[in-house]
Protein backbone atom coordinates (compact mmCIF):
# COMPACT_ATOMS: atom_id res chain seq x y z
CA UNK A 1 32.11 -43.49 60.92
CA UNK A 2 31.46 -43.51 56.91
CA UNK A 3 29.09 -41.37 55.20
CA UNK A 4 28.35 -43.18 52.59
CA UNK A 5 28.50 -47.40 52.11
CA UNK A 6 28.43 -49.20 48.17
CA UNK A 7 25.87 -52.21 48.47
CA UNK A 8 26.68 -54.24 45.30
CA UNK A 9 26.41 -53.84 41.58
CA UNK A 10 23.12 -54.59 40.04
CA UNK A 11 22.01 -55.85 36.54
CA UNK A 12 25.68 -56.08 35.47
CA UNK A 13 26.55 -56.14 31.35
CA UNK A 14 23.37 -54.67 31.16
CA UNK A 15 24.60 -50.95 29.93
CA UNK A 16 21.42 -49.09 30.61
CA UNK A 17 20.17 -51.32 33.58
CA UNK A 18 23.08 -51.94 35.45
CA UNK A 19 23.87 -49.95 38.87
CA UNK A 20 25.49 -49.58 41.79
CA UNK A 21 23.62 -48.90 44.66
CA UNK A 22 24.87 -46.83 47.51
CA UNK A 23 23.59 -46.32 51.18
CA UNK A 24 23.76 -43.21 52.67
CA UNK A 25 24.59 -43.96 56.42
CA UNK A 26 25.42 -40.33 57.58
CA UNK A 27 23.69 -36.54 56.42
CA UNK A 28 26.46 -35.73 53.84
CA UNK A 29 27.22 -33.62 50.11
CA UNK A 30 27.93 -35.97 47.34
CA UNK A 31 30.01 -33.51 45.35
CA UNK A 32 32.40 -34.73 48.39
CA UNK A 33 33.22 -38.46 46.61
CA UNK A 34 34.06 -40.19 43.50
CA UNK A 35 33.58 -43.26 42.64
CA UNK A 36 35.82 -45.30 40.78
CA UNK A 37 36.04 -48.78 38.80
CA UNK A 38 38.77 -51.06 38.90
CA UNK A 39 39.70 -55.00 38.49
CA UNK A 40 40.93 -57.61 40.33
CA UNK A 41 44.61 -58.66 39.90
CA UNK A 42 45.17 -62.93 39.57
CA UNK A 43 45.51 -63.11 43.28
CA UNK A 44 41.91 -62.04 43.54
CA UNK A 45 42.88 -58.75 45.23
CA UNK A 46 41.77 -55.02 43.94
CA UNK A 47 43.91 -53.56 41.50
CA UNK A 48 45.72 -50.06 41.96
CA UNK A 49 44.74 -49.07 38.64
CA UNK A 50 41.45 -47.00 38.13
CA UNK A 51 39.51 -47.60 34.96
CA UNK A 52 36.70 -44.95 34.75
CA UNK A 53 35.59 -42.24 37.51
CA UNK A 54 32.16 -40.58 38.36
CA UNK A 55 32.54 -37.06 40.76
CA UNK A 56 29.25 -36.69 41.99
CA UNK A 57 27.58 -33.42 41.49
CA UNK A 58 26.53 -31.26 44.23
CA UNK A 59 23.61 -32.79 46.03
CA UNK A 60 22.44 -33.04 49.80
CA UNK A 61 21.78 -36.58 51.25
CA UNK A 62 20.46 -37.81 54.57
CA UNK A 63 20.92 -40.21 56.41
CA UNK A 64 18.66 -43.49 55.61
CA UNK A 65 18.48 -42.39 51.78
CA UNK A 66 19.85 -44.26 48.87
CA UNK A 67 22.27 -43.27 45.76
CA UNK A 68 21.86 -45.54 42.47
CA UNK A 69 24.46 -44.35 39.84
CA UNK A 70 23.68 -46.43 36.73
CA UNK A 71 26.65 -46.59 34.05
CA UNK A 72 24.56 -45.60 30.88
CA UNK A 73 22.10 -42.71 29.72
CA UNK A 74 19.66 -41.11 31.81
CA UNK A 75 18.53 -37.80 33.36
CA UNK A 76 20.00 -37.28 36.98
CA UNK A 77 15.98 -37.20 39.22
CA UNK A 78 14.98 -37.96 42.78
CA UNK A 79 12.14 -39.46 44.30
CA UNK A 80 10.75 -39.50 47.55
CA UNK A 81 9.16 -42.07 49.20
CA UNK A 82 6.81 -41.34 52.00
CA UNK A 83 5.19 -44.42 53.18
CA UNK A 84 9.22 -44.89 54.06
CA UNK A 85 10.52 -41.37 54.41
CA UNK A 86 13.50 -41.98 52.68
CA UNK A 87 14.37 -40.36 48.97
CA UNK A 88 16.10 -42.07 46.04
CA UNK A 89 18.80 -40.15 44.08
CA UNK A 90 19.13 -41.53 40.53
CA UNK A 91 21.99 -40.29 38.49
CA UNK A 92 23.60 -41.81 35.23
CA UNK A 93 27.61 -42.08 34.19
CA UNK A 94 27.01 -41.39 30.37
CA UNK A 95 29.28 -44.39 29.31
CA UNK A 96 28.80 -46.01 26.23
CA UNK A 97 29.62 -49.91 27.58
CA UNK A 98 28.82 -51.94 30.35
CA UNK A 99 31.62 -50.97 33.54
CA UNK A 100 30.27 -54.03 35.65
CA UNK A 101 30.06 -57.03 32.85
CA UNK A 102 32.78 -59.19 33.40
CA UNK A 103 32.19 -60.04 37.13
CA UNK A 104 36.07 -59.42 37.63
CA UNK A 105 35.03 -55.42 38.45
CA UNK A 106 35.02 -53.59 42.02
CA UNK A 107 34.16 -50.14 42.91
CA UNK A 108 35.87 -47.42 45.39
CA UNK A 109 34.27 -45.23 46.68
CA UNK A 110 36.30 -41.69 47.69
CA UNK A 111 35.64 -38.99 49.83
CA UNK A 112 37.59 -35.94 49.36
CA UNK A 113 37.57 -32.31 50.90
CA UNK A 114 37.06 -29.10 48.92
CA UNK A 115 37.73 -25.78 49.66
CA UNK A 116 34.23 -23.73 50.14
CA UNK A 117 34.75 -21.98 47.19
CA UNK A 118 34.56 -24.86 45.07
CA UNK A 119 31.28 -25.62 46.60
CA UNK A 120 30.24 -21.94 46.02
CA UNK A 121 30.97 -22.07 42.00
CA UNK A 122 28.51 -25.34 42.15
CA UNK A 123 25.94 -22.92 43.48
CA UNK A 124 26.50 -20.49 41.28
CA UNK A 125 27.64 -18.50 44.16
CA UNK A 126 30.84 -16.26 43.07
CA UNK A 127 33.78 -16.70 45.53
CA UNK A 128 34.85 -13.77 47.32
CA UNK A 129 38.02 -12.82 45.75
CA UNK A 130 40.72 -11.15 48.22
CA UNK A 131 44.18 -9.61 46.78
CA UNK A 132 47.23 -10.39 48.36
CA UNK A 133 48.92 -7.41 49.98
């Protein structure tokens, strides 16, 4: 079963409006995924060639919670909601132009596995380093 599920682009060609929203389906770290742009070839079919990529930092979701990762400017923030007990997580790309504007754009979402240690250096936890003998 997937962790996480894309919904649909919002306010596209609208740089500092625009986002895609993202349901988290399963507890889960986002540093785990990237998310990627592409296009769609002539035959209406997603390309193999990625355009732009977001890694998520390290941040703890639950299930029932929802991800909006809006392509301009913005402070990364949270809010909870507890008339629905469900929290928002709000982060922001930094790009300078629109990645949804031409309609003709599709997003992938990855998960990948790190090693622990890379997940300790996010926490500003230093990894225990072992010599070889």
């Amino acid at each position: 079963m997937y962790e996480l599920k894309i919904i649909s682009a919002y306010q596209r060609g609208k740089l500092n409006s625009e986002y895609i929203l993202i349901e988290v389906l399963r507890d889960t770290n986002l540093h785990n995924y990237i998310l990627f742009d592409s296009s769609y070839t002539e035959f209406h079919s997603a390309s193999n060639e990625f355009k732009h990529t977001y890694w998520f930092p390290y941040c703890e979701v639950r299930e029932g919670d929802y991800v909006y990762l809006y392509s301009g400017m913005g402070e990364n923030r949270k809010s909870y909601d507890n008339a629905l007990d469900y929290t928002e997580y709000l982060f922001y790309w930094g790009r300078q132009e629109s990645a949804w504007d031409r309609g003709m754009e599709t997003a992938f979402l990855f998960r990948i596995n790190l090693p622990p240690q890379i997940c300790n250096i996010e926490r500003n936890i230093e990894p225990e380093v072992r010599k070889l003998a």
